[in-house]
N, C-alpha and C. Protein backbone atom coordinates (compact mmCIF):
# COMPACT_ATOMS: atom_id res chain seq x y z
N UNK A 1 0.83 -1.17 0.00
CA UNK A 1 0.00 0.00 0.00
C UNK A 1 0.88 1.24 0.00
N UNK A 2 0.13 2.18 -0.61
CA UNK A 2 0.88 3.31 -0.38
C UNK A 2 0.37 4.29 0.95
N UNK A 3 1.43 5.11 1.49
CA UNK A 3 1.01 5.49 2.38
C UNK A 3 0.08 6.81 1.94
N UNK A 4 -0.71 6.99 3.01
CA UNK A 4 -2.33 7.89 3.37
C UNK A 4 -3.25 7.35 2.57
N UNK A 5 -2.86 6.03 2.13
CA UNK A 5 -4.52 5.42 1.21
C UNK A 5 -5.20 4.50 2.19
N UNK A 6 -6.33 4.85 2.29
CA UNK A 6 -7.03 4.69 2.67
C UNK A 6 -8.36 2.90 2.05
N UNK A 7 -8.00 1.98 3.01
CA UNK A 7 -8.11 0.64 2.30
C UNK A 7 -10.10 0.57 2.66
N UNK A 8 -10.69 -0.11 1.22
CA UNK A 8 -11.81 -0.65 1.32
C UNK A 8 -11.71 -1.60 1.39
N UNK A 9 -12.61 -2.71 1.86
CA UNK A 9 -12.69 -3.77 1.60
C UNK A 9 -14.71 -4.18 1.26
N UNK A 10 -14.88 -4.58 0.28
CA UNK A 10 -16.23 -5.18 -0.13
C UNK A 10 -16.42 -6.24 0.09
N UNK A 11 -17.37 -6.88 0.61
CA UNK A 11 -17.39 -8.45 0.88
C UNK A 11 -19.04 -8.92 0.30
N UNK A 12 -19.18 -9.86 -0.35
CA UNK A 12 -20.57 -10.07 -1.06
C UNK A 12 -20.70 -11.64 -0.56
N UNK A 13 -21.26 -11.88 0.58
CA UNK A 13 -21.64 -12.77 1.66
C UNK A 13 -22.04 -14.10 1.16
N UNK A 14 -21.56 -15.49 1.26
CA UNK A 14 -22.32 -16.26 0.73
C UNK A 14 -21.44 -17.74 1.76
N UNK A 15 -22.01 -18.73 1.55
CA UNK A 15 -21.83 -19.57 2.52
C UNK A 15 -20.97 -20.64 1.31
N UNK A 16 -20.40 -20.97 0.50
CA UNK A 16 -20.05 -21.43 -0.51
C UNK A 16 -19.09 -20.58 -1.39
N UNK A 17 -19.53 -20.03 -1.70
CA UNK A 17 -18.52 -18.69 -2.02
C UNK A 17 -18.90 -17.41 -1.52
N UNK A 18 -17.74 -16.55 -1.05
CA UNK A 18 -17.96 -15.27 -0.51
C UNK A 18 -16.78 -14.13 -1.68
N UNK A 19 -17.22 -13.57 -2.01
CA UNK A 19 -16.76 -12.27 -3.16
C UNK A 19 -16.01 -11.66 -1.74
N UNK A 20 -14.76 -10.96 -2.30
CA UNK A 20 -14.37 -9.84 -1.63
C UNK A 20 -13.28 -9.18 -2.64
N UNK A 21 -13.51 -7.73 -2.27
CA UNK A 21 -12.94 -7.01 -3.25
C UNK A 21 -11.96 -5.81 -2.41
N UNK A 22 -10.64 -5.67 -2.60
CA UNK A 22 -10.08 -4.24 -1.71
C UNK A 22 -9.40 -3.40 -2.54
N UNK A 23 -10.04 -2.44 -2.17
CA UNK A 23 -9.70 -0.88 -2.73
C UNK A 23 -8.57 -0.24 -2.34
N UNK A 24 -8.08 0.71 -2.75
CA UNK A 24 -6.99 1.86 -2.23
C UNK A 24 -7.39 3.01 -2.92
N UNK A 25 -7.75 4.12 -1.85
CA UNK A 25 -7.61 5.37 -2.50
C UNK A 25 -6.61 6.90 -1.17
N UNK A 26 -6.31 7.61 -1.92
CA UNK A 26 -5.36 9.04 -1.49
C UNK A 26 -6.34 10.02 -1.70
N UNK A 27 -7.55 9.90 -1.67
CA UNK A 27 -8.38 11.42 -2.17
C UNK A 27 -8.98 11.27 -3.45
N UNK A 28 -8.21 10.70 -4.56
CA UNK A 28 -8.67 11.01 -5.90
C UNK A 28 -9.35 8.95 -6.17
N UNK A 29 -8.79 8.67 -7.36
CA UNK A 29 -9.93 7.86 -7.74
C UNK A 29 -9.56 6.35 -7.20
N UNK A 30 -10.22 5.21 -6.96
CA UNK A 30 -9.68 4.44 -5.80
C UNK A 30 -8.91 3.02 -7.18
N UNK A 31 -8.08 2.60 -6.59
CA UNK A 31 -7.34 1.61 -7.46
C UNK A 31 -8.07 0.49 -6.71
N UNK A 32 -7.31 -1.20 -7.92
CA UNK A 32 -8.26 -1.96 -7.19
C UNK A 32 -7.08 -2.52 -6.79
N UNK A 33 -6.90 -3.13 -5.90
CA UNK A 33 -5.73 -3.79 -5.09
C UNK A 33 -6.14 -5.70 -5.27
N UNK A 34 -6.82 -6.03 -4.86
CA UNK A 34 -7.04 -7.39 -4.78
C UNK A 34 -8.66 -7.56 -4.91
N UNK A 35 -8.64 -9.02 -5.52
CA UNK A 35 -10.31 -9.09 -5.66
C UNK A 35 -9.88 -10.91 -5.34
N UNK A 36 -11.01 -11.51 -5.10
CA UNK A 36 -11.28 -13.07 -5.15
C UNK A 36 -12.28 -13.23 -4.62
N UNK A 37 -11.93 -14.58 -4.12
CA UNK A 37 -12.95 -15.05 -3.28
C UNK A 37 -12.56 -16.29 -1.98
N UNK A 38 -13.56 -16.10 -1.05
CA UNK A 38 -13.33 -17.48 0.14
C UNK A 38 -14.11 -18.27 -0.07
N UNK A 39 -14.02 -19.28 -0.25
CA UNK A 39 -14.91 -20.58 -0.43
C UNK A 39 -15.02 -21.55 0.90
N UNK A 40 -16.60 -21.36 1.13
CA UNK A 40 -16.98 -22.55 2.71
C UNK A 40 -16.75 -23.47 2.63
N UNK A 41 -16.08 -24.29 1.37
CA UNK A 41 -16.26 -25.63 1.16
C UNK A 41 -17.46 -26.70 1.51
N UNK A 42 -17.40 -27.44 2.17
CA UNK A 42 -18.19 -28.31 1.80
C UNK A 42 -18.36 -29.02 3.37
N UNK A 43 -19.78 -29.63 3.60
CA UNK A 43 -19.99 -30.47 4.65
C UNK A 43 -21.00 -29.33 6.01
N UNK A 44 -20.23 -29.40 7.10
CA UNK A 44 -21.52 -28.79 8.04
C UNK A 44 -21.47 -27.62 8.46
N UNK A 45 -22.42 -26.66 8.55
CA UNK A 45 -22.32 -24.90 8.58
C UNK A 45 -21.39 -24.74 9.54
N UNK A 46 -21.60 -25.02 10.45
CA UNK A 46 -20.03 -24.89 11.62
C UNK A 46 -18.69 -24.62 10.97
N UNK A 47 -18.69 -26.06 10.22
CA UNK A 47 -17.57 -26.20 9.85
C UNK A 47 -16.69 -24.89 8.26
N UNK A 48 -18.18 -24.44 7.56
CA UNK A 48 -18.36 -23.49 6.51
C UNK A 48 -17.92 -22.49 7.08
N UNK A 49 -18.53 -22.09 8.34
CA UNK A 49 -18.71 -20.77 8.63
C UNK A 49 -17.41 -20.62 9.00
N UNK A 50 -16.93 -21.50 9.62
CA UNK A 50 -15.12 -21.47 10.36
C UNK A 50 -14.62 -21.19 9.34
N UNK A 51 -14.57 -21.81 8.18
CA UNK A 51 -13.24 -21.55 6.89
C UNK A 51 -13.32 -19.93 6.39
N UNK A 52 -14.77 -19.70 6.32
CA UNK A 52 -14.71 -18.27 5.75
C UNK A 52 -14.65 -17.45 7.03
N UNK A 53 -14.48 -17.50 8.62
CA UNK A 53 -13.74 -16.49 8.99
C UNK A 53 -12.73 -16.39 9.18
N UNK A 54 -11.95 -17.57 9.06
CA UNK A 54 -10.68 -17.75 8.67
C UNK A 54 -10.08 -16.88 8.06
N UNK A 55 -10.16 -17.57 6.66
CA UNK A 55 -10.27 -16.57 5.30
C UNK A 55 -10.61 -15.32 5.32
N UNK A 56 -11.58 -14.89 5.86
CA UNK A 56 -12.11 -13.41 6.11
C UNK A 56 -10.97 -12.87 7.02
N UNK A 57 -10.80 -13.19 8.07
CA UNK A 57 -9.76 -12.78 9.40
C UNK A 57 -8.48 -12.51 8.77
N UNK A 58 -8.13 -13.80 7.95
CA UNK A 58 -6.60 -13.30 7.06
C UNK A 58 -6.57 -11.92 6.33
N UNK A 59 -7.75 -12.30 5.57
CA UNK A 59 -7.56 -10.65 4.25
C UNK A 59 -7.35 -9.51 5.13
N UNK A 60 -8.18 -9.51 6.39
CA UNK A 60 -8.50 -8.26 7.51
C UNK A 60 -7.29 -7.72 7.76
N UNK A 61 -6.37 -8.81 8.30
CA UNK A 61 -5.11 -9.11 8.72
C UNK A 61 -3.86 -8.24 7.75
N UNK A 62 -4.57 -8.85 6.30
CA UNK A 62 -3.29 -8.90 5.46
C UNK A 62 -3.77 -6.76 5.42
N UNK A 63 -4.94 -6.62 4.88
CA UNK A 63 -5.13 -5.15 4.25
C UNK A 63 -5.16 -3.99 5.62
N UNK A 64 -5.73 -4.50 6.53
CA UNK A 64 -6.22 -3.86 7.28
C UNK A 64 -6.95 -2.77 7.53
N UNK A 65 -8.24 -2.81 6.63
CA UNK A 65 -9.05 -1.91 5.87
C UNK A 65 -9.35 -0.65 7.15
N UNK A 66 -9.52 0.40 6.61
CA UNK A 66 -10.57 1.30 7.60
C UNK A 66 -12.12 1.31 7.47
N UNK A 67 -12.62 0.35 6.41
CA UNK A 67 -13.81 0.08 6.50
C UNK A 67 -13.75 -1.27 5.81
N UNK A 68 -15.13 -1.93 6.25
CA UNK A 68 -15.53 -3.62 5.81
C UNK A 68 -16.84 -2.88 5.16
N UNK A 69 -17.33 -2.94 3.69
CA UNK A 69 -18.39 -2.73 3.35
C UNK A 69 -19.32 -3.93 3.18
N UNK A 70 -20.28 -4.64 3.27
CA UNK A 70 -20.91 -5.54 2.94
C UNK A 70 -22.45 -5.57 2.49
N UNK A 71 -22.88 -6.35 1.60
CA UNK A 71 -24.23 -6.49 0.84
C UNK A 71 -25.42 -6.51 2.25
N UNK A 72 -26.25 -5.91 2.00
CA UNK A 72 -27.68 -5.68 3.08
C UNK A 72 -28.35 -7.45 2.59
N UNK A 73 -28.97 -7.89 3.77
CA UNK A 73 -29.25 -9.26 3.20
C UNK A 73 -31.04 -8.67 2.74
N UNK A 74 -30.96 -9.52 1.69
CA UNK A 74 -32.50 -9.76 0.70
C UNK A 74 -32.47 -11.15 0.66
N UNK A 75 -34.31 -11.29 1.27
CA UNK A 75 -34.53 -12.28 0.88
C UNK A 75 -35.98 -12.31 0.26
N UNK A 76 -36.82 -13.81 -0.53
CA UNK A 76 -37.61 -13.74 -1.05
C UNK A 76 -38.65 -14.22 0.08
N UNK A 77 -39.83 -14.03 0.06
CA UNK A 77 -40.15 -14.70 0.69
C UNK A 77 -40.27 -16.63 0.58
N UNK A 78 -40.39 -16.61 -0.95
CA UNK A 78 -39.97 -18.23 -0.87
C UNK A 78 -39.30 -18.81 -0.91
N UNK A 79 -38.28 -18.37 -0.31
CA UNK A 79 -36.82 -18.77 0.00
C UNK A 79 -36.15 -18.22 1.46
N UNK A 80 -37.08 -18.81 2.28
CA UNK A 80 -36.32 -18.00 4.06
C UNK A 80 -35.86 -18.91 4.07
N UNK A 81 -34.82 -19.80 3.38
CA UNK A 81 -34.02 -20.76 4.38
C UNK A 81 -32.58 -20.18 3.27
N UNK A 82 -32.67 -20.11 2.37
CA UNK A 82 -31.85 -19.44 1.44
C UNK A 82 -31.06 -17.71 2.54
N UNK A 83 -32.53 -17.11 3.38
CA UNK A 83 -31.76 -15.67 3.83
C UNK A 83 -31.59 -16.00 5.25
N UNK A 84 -31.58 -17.35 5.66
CA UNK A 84 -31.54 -17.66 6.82
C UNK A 84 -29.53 -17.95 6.99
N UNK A 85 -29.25 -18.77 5.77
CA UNK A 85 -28.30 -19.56 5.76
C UNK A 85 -27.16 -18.23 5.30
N UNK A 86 -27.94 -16.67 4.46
CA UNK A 86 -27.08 -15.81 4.33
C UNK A 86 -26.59 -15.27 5.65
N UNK A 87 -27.98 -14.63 6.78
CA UNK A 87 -27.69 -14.30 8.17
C UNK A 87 -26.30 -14.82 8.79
N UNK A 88 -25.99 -16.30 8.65
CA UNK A 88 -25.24 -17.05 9.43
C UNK A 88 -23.91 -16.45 8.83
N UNK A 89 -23.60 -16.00 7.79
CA UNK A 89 -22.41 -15.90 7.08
C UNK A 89 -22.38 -14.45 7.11
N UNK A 90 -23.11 -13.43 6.65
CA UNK A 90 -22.96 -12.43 7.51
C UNK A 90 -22.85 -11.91 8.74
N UNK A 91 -23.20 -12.95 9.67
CA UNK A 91 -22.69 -12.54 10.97
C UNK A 91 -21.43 -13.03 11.07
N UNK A 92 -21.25 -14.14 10.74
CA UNK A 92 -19.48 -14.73 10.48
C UNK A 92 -18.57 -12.97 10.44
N UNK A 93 -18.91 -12.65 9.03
CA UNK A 93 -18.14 -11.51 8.07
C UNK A 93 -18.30 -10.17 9.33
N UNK A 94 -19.18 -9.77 10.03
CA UNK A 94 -19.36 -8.79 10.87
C UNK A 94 -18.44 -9.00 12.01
N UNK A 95 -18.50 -10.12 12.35
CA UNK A 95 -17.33 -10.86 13.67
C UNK A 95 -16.15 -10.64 13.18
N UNK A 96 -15.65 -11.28 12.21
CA UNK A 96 -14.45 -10.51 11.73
C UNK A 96 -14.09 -9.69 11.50
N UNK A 97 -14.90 -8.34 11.27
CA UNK A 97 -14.80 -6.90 10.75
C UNK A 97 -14.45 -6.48 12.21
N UNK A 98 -15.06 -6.90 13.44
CA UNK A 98 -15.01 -6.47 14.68
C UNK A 98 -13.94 -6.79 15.90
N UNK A 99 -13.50 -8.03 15.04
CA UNK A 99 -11.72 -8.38 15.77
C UNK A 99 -10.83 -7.50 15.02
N UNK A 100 -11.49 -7.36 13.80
CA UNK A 100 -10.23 -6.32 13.05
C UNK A 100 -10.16 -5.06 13.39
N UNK A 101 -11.00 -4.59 14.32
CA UNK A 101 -11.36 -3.27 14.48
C UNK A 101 -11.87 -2.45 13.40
N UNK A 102 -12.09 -3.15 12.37
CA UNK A 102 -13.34 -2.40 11.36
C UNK A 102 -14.23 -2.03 11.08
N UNK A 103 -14.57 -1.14 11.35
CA UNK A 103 -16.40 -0.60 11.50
C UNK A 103 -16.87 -1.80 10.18
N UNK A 104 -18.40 -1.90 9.62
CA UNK A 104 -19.33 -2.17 8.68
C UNK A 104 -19.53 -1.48 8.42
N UNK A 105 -20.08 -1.01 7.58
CA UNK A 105 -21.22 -0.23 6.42
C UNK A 105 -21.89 -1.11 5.56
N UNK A 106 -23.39 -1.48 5.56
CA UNK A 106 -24.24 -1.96 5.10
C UNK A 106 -24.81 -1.53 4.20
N UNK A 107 -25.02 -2.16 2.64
CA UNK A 107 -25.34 -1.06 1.39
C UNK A 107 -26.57 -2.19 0.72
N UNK A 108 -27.58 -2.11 0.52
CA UNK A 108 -28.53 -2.82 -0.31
C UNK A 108 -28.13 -2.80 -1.80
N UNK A 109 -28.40 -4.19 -2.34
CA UNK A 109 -28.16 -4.50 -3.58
C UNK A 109 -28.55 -3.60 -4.19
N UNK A 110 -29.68 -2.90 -4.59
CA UNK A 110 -30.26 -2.48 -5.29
C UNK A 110 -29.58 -0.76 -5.33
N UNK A 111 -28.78 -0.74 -4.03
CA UNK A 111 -28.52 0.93 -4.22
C UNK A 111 -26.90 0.57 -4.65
N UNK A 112 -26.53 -0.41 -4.65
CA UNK A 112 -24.74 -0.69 -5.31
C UNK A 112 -25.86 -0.64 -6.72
N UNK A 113 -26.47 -1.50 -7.35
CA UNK A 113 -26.57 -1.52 -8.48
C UNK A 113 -26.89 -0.10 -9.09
N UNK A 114 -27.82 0.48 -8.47
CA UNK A 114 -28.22 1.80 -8.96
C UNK A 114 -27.11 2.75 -9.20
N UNK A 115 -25.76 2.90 -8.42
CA UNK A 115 -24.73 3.56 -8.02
C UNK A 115 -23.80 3.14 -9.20
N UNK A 116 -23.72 2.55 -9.87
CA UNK A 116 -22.93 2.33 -10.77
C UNK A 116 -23.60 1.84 -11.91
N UNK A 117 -24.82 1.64 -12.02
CA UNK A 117 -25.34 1.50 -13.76
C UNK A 117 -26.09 2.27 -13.41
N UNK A 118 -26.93 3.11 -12.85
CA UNK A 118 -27.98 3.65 -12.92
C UNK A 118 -29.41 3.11 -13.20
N UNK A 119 -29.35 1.61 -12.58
CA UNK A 119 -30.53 0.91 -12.45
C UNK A 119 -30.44 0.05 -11.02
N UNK A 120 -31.04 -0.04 -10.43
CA UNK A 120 -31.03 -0.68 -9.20
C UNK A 120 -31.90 -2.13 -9.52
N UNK A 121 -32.17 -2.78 -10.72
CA UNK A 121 -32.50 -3.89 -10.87
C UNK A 121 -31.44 -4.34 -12.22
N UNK A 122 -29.83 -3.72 -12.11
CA UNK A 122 -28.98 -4.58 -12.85
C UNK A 122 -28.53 -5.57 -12.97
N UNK A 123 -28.58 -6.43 -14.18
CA UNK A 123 -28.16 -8.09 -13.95
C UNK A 123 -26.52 -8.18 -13.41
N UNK A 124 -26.40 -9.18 -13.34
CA UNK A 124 -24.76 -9.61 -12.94
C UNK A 124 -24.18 -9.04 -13.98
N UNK A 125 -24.18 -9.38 -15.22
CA UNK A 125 -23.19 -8.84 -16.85
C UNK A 125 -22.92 -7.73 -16.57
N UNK A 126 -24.14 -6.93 -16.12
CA UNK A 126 -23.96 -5.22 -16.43
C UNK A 126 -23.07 -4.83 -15.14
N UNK A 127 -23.00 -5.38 -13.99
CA UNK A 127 -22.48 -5.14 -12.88
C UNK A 127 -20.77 -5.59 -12.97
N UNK A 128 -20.76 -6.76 -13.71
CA UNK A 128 -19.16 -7.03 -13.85
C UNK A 128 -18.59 -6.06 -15.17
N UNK A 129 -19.49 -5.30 -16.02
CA UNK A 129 -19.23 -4.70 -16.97
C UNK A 129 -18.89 -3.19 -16.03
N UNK A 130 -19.56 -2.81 -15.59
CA UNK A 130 -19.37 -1.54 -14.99
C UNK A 130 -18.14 -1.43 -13.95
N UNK A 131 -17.97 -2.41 -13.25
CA UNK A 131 -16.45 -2.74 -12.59
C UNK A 131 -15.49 -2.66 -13.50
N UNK A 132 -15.59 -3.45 -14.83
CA UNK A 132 -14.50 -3.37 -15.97
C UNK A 132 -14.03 -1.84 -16.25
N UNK A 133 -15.78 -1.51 -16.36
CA UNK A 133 -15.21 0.03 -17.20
C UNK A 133 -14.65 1.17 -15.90
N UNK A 134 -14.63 0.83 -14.68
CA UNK A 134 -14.32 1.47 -13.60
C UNK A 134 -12.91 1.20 -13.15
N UNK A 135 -12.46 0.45 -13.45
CA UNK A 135 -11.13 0.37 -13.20
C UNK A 135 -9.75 -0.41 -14.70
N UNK A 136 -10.72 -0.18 -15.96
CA UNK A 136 -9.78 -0.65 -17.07
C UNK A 136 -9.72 -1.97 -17.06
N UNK A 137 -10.24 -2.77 -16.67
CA UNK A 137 -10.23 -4.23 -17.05
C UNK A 137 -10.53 -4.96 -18.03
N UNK A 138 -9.41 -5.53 -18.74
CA UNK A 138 -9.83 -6.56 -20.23
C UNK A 138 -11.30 -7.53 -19.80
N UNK A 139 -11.03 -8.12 -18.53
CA UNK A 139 -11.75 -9.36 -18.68
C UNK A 139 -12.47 -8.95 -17.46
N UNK A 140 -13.96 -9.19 -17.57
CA UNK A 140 -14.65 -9.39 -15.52
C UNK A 140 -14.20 -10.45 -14.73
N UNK A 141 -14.33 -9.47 -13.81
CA UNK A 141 -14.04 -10.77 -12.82
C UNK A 141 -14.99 -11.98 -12.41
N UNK A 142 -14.45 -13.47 -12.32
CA UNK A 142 -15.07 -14.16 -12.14
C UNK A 142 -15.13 -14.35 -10.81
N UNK A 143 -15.65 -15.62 -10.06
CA UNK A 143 -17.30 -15.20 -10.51
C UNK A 143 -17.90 -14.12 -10.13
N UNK A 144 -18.88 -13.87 -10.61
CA UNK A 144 -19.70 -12.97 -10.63
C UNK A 144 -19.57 -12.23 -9.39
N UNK A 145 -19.52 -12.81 -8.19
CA UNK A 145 -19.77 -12.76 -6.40
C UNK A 145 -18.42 -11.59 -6.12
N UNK A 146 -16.94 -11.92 -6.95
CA UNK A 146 -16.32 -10.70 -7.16
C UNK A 146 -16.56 -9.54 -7.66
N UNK A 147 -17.26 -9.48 -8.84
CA UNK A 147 -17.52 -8.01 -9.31
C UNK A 147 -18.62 -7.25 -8.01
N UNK A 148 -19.34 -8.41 -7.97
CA UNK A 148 -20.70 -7.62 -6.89
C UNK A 148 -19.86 -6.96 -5.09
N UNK A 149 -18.61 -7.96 -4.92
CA UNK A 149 -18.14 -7.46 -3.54
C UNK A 149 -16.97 -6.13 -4.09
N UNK A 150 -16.88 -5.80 -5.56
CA UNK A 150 -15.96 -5.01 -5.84
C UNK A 150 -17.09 -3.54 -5.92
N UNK A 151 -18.07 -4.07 -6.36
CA UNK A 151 -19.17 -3.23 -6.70
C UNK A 151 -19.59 -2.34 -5.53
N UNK A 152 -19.48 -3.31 -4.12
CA UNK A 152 -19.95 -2.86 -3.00
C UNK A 152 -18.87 -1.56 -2.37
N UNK A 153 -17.36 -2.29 -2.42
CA UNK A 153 -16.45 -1.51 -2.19
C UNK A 153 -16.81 -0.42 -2.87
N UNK A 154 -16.78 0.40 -4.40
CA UNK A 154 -16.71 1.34 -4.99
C UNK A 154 -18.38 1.94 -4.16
N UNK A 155 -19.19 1.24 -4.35
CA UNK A 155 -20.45 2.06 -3.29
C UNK A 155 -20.29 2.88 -2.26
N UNK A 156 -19.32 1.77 -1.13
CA UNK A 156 -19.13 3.38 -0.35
C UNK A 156 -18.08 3.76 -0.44
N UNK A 157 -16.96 3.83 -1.15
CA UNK A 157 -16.24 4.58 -1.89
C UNK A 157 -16.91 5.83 -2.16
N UNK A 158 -17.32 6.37 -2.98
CA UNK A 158 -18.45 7.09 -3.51
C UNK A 158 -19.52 7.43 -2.71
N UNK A 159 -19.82 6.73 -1.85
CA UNK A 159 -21.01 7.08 -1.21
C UNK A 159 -20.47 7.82 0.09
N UNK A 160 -18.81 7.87 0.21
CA UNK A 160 -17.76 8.74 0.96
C UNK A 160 -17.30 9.90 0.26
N UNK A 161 -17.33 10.41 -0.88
CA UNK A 161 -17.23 10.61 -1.54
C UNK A 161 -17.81 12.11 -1.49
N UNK A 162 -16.78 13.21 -1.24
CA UNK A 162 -17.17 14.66 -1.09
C UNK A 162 -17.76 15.36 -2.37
N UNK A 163 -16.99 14.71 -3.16
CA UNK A 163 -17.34 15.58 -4.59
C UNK A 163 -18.14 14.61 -5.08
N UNK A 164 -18.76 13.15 -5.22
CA UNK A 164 -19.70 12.65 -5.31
C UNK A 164 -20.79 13.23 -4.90
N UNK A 165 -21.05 13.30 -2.91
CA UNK A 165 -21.93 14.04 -2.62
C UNK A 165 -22.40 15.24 -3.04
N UNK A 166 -21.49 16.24 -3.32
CA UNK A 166 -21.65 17.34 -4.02
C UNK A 166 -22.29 17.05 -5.56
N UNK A 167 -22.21 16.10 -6.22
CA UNK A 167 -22.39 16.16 -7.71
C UNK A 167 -24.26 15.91 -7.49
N UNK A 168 -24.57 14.82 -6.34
CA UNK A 168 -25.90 14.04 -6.32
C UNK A 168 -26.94 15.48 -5.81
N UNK A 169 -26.34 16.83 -4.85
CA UNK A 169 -27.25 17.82 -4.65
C UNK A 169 -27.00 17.65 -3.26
């Protein structure tokens, strides 16, 4: 890192795979430093939830962000076991933000999507497309769960964002 930049980290929550994306910015426009993902592997939530705070605890470790941004959980209603099983892994990701001494900031899908395509019901394509065109990238990032935790980072990026604020009124 360079020094006075200021580290994001995006995390796009999932019990199988978890997106995380970290930023660097000095004031002006934020670079992307690292993107991937933690994978729960396989077998019993205990055992899931342990690997990704693991994994989560390391990145914390390695960047040492001044903020953890993460996805607001949505669920359908015919699917509460689907936003039940997200809860568990976002609280994982919050526990770790909180040994790291990292505040949260909580951003709903729909206002990352709106914030960078100008639709808050954007598909995945348009969301790994708009990451591309935001930081010069030949190729999106796979999977998808990266562009969306990179997506989140640049949200409150921007949504920190003095001359952003100033541009929105």
């Amino acid at each position: 890192m360079k020094e006075g930049e200021r580290i994001v980290v995006g995390v796009d929550p999932g019990l199988n795979i978890t997106g995380y994306g970290v930023l660097a910015a000095n004031g002006g426009a934020p670079r992307l430093v690292e993107a991937g993902v933690i994978r729960g592997g396989r077998g019993a939530i205990e055992r899931r939830l342990q690997e990704l705070h693991v994994g989560l605890s390391e990145l914390l470790a390695t960047y040492r962000p001044a903020v953890v941004a993460i996805e607001e959980l949505y669920s359908h209603y015919d699917r509460p076991r689907t936003a039940i099983l997200m809860g568990h892994a976002r609280g994982v990701i919050c526990l770790a933000a909180a040994q790291a001494s990292s505040p949260v900031f909580h951003y709903a899908a729909t206002h990352v999507k709106k914030m960078l395509t100008g639709s808050g019901r954007a598909p995945k394509n348009q969301m790994q497309a708009a990451v591309c065109r935001e930081f010069g990238l030949r190729e999106p990032p796979h999977p998808a769960d990266v562009a969306d935790a990179v997506a989140i980072a640049l949200c409150h990026h921007y949504s920190q964002s003095t001359t952003w604020k100033a541009l929105q009124g």
